[in-house]
Protein backbone atom coordinates (compact mmCIF):
# COMPACT_ATOMS: atom_id res chain seq x y z
CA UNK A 1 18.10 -34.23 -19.32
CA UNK A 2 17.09 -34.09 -16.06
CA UNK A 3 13.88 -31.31 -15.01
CA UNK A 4 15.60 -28.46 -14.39
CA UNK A 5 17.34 -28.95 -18.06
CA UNK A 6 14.00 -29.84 -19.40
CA UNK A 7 11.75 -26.54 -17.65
CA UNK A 8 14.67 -24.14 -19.15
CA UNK A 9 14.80 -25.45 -21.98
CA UNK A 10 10.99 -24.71 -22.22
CA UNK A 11 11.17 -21.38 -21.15
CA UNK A 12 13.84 -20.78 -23.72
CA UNK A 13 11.38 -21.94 -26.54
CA UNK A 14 8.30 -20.71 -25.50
CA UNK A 15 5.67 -20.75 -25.33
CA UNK A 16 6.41 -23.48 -22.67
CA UNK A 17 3.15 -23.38 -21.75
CA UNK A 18 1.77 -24.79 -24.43
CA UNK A 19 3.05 -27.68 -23.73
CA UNK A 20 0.92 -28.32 -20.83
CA UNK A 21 -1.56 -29.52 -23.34
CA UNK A 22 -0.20 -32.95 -23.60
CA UNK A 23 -2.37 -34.34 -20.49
CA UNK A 24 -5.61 -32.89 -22.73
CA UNK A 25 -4.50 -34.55 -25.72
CA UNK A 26 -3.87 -37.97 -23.76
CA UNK A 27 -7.23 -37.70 -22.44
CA UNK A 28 -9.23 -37.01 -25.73
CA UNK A 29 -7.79 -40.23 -27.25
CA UNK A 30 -10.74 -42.28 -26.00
CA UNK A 31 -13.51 -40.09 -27.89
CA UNK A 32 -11.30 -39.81 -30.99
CA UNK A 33 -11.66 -43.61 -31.19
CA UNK A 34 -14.22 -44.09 -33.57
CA UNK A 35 -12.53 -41.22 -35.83
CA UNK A 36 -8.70 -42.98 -35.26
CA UNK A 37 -9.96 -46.57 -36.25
CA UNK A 38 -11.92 -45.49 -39.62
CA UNK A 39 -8.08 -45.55 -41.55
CA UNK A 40 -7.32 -47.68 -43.82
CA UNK A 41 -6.11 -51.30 -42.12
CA UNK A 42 -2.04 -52.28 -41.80
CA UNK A 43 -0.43 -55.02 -43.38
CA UNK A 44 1.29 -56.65 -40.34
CA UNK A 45 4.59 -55.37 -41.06
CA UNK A 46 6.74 -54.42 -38.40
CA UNK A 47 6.81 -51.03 -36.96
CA UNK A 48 9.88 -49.75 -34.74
CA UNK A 49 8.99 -46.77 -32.37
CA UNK A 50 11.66 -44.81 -30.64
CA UNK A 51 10.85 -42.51 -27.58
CA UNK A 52 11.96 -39.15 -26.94
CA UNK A 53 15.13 -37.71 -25.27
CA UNK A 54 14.82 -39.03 -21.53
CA UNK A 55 11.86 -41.06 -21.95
CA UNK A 56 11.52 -44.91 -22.38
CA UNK A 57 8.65 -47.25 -23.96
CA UNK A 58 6.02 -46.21 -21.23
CA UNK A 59 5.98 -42.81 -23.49
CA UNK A 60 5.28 -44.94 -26.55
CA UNK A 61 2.87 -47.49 -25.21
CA UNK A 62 -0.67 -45.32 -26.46
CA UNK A 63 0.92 -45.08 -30.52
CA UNK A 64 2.03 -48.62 -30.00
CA UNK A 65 -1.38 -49.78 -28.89
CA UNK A 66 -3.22 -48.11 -31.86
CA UNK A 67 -0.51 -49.23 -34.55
CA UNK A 68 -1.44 -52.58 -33.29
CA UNK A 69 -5.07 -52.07 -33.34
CA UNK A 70 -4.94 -50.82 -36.75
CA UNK A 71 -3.09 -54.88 -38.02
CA UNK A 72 0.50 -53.42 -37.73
CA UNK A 73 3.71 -55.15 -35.43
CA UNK A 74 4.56 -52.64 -33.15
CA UNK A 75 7.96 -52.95 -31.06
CA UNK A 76 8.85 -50.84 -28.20
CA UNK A 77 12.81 -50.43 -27.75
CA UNK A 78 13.38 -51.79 -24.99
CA UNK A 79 16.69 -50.08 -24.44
CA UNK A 80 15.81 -47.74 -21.52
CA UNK A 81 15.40 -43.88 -21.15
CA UNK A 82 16.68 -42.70 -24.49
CA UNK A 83 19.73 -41.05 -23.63
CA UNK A 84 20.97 -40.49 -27.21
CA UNK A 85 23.01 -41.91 -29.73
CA UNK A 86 25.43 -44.01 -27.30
CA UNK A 87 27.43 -46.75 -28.20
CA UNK A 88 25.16 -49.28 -26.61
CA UNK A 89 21.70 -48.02 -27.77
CA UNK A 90 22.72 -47.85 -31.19
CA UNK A 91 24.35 -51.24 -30.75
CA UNK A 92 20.91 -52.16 -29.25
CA UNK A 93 19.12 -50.59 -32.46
CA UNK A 94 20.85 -52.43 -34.94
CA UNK A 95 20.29 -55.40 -33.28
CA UNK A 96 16.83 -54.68 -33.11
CA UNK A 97 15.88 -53.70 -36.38
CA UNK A 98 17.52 -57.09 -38.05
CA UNK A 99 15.20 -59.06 -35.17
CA UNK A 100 12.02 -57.61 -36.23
CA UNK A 101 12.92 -57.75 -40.09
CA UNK A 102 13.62 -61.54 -39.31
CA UNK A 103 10.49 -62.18 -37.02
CA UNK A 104 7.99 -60.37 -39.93
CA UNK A 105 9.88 -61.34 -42.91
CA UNK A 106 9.89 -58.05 -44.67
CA UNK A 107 11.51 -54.15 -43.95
CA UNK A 108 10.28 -52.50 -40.85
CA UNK A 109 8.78 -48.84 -40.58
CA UNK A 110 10.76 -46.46 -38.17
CA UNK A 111 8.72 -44.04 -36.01
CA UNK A 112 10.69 -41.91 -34.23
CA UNK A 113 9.62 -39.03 -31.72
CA UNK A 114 11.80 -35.68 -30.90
CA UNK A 115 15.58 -37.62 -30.29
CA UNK A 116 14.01 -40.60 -31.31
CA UNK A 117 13.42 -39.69 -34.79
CA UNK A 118 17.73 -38.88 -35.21
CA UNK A 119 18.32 -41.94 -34.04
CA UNK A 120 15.83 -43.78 -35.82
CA UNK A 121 17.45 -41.79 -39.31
CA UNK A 122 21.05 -42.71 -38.44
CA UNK A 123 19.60 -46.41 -38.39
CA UNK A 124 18.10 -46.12 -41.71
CA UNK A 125 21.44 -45.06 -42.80
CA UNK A 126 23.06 -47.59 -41.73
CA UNK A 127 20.07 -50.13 -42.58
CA UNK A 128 18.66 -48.87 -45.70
CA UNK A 129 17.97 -52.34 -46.76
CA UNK A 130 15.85 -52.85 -44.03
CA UNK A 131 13.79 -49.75 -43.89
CA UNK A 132 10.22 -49.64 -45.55
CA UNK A 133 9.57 -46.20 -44.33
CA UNK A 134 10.72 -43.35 -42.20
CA UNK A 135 8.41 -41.56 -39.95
CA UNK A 136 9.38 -38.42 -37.52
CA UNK A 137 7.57 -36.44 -34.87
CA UNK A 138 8.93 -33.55 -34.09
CA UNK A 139 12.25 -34.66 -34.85
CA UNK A 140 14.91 -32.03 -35.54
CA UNK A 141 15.85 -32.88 -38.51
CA UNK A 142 16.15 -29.73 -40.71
CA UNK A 143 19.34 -30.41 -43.72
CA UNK A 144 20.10 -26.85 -43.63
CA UNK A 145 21.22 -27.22 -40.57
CA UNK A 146 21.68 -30.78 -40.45
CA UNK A 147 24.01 -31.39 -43.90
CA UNK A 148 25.55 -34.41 -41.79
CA UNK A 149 22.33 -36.30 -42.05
CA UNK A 150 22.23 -36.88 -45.65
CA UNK A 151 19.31 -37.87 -48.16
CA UNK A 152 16.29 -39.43 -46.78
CA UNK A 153 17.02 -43.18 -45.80
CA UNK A 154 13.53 -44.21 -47.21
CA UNK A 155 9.73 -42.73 -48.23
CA UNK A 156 9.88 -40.32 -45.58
CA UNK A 157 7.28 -38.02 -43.11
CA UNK A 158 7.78 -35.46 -41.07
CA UNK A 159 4.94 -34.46 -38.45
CA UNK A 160 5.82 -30.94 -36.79
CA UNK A 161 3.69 -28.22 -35.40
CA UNK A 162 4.26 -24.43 -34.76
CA UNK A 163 3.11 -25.12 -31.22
CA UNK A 164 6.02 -26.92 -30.36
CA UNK A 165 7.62 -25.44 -27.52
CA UNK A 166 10.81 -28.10 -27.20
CA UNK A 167 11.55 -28.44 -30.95
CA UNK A 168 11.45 -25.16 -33.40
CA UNK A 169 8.98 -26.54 -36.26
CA UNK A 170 11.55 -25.23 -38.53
CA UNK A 171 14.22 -27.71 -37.71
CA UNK A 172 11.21 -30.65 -38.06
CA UNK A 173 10.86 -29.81 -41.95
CA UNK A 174 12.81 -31.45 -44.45
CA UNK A 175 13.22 -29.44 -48.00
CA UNK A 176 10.67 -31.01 -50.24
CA UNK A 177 11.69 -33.41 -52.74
CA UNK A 178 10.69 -36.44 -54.19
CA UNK A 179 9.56 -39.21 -51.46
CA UNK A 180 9.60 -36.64 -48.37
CA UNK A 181 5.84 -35.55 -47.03
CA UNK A 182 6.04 -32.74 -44.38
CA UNK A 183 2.58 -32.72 -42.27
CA UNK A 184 1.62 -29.88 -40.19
CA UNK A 185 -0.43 -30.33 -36.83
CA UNK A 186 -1.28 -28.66 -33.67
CA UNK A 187 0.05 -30.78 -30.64
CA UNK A 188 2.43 -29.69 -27.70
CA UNK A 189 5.58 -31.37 -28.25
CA UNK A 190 5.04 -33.62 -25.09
CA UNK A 191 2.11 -34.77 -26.73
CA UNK A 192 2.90 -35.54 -29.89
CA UNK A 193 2.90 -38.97 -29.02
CA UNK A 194 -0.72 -39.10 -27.87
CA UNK A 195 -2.55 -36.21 -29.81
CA UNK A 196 -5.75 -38.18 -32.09
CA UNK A 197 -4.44 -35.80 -35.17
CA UNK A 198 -0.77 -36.83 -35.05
CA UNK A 199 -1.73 -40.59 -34.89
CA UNK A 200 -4.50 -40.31 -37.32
C-alpha cells in the first residue's frame, strides 16, 4: 500500500483523523511506565510479533521492548515490510515459528497487528502444535465474514476499538465462545501498537 492507497483508504473509513493520535499515544508511553510495569511478570516464553500491512519490525520495536521488559522472548520478523500472505513470508513464518519454539523449548505466543494478526492466524493453523496463544490488534478477523478462517487456532484475544479509522471494529470481534476474549480500547489504529492501554 503505498500513501496515496493508505490516505484514501482513511478517508473512506473515517474518521481518518483520528488516527492522527498515534504520535500522542507514542509519546505518553514514557509516563505510563510505572502503570505498564505493575502486571504480572512473563515466563520467558517466546513471543512472535507481526507488523502491520506495509510496515516492518521498526513498527513493532516499542511492544517488543516492553514484552521483554516484562521477562517475555520477544522476536521481531525479520521478513521486511509486511506485504501479505506471499509465498516467501509465509515460508519465512513457518520457519520462524519452529526456530523460536526450538530456541525456548516450549509453544510461542503470536501477536499480530492489523495484516499481521491474519497472517499470524493462518500460522496457527498450520502450527497449532506450536501455538500457546493467539493475540490480535485490530486484526480483521470477523467469522461472519471471514468463514475461511476457521475456529480459533489457540486461547485467543482480540484488541479492537471503535476509533479505528483503517479497520471497522466490527470485523476485529470474534463471536464469543469458549477460549476467545474480545477487549475493547480507545487507540487510533496506527497506534495500536504503542497506546499504554493496548499494551497494558
Amino acid at each position: 500500500m503505498n500513501a496515496n492507497d493508505s490516505t484514501a483508504t482513511l478517508l473512506a473509513r473515517g474518521p481518518w483523523y483520528g488516527e492522527l493520535r498515534a504520535p500522542f499515544e507514542l509519546a505518553s508511553l514514557p509516563s505510563a511506565l510505572p502503570f505498564l510495569l505493575a502486571v504480572p511478570r512473563g515466563d520467558r516464553h517466546g513471543v512472535l510479533v507481526l507488523p502491520g500491512l506495509g510496515a516492518g519490525d521498526r513498527s513493532t520495536q516499542p511492544l517488543r521492548s516492553y514484552l521483554r521488559a516484562l521477562g517475555y522472548r520477544p522476536s521481531p520478523w525479520g521478513l521486511g515490510p509486511n506485504r501479505g500472505p506471499t509465498p516467501e513470508i509465509e515460508g519465512g513464518l513457518d520457519a520462524l515459528i519452529r526456530k523460536v519454539a526450538d530456541a525456548t523449548g516450549a509453544a510461542v505466543s503470536l501477536v499480530g497487528w492489523s495484516l499481521g494478526g491474519v497472517l499470524a492466524w493462518r500460522l496457527a493453523r498450520r502450527h497449532p502444535d506450536l501455538v500457546r496463544a493467539f493475540i490480535t490488534l485490530g486484526s480483521p478477523l470477523a467469522e461472519a465474514l471471514r468463514p475461511d478462517l476457521g475456529a480459533p487456532p489457540a486461547p485467543t484475544t482480540t484488541i479492537y476499538s471503535r476509533t479505528d479509522a483503517v479497520v471497522p471494529w466490527r470485523l476485529s470481534r470474534l463471536r464469543h465462545r469458549p477460549g476467545v476474549e474480545n477487549v475493547e480500547v480507545r487507540s487510533s489504529h496506527l497506534g495500536l501498537g504503542v497506546n499504554p492501554l493496548v499494551l497494558h
